[in-house]
Protein backbone atom coordinates (compact mmCIF):
# COMPACT_ATOMS: atom_id res chain seq x y z
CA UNK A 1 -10.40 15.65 -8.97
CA UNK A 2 -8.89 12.14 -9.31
CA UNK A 3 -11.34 9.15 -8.95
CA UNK A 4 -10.75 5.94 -7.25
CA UNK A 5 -12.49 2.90 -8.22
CA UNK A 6 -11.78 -0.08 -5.75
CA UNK A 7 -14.11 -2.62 -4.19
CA UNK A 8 -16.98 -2.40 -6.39
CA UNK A 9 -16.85 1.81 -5.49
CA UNK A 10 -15.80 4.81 -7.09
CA UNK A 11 -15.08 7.97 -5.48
CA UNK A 12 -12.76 11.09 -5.87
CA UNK A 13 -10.27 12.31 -3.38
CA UNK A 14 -7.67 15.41 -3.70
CA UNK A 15 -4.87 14.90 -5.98
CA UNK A 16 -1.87 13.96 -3.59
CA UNK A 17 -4.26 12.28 -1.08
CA UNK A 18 -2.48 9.44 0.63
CA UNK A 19 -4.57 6.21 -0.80
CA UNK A 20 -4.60 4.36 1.96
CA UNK A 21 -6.52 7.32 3.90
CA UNK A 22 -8.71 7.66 0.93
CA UNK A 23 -9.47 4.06 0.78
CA UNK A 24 -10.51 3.65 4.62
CA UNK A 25 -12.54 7.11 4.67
CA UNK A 26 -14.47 5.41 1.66
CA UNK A 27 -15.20 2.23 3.87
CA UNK A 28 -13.05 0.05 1.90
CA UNK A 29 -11.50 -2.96 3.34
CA UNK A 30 -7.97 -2.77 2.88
CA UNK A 31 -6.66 -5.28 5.06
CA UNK A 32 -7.45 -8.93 5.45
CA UNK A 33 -7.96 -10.74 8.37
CA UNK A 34 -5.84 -9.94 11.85
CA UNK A 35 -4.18 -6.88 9.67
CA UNK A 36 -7.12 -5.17 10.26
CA UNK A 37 -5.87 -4.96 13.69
CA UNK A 38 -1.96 -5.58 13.47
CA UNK A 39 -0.91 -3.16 11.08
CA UNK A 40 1.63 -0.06 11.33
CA UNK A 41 -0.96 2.87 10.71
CA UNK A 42 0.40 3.85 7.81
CA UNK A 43 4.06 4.00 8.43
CA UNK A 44 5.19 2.03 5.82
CA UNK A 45 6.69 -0.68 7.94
CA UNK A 46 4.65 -4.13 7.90
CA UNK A 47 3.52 -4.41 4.39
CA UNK A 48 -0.21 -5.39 4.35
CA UNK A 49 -2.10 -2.69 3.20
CA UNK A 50 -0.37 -3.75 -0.09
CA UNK A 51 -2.31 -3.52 -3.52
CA UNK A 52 -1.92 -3.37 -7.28
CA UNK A 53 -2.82 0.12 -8.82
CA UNK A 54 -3.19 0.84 -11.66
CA UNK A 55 -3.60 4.50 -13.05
CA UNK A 56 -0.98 7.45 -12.08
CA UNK A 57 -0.06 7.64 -9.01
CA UNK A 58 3.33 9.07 -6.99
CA UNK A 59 6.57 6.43 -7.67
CA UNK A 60 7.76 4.23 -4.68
CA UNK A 61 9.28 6.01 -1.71
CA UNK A 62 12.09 4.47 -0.08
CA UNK A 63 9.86 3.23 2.37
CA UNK A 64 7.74 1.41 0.07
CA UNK A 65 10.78 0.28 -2.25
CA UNK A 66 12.51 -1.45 1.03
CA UNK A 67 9.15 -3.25 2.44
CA UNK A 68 8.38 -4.30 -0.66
CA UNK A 69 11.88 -6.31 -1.12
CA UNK A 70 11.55 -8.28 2.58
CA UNK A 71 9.23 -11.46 2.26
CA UNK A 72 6.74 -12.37 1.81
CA UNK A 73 6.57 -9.84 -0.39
CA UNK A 74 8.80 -9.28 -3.86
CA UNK A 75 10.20 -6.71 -5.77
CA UNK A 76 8.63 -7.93 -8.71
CA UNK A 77 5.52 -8.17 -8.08
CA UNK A 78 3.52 -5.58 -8.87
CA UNK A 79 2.10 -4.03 -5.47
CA UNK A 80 2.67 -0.63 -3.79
CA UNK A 81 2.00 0.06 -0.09
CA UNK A 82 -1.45 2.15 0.09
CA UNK A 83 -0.02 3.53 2.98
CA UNK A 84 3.12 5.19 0.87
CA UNK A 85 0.80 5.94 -2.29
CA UNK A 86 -0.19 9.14 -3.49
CA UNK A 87 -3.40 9.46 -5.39
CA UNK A 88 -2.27 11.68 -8.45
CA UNK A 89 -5.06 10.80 -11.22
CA UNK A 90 -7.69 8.63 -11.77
CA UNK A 91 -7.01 5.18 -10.28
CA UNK A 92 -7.98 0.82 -10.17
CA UNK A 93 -7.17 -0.75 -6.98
CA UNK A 94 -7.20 -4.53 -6.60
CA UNK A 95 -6.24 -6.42 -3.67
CA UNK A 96 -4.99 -9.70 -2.79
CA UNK A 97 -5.30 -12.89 -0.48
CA UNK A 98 -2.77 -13.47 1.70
CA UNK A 99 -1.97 -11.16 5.68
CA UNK A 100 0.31 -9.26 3.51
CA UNK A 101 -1.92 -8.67 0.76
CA UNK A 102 1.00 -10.76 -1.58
CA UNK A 103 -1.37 -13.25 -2.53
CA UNK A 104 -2.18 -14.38 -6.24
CA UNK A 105 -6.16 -14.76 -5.65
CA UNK A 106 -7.93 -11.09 -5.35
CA UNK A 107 -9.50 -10.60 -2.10
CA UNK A 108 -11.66 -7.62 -4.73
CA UNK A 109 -11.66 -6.18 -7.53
CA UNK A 110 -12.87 -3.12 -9.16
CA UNK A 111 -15.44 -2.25 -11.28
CA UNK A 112 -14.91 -1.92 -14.91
């Protein structure tokens, strides 16, 4: 079972688990600020459950890929949408300041 290791917890989830799912069931606070309450549930569409991850994981969807380009966000940065993610192996998820989560200044880390 893959393990997750964001905000200070670790956890395991199925492999193919969506990762924004996994991180809310774990209690993990994945957006910041009024997000928490404006956000699109998931469908890929407003951008701010976004996060750097680091471990393997499915590649960017359309979805993802297209959100991603449309500020405040940018292509090159190196965030994925939780909400698009698929949990395939043992992760790190850090996320950032900012509604969008396309900060520079982590909002958390995890644990090493």
């Amino acid at each position: 079972m893959p393990k997750v290791t964001a905000q200070g917890k670790t956890f395991e989830c199925e492999p193919g688990s969506n990762l924004r799912q996994v991180l809310l069931e774990h209690g993990v606070e994945l957006y910041n600020g009024k997000a928490k309450i404006i956000n699109c549930m998931g469908f890929g569409s407003c951008g701010t459950c976004a996060v750097t991850v680091e471990g393997d994981v499915s590649e960017p969807n359309w979805k993802d890929k297209a959100r991603r380009s449309l500020p405040p966000h940018s292509p090159t940065a190196n965030r994925r949408l939780a909400c698009q993610t698929k949990v395939l192996g043992d992760v790190r998820v850090t996320k950032y300041d900012g509604f969008w989560g396309q900060g520079d200044k982590t909002t958390w880390t995890p644990q090493t």
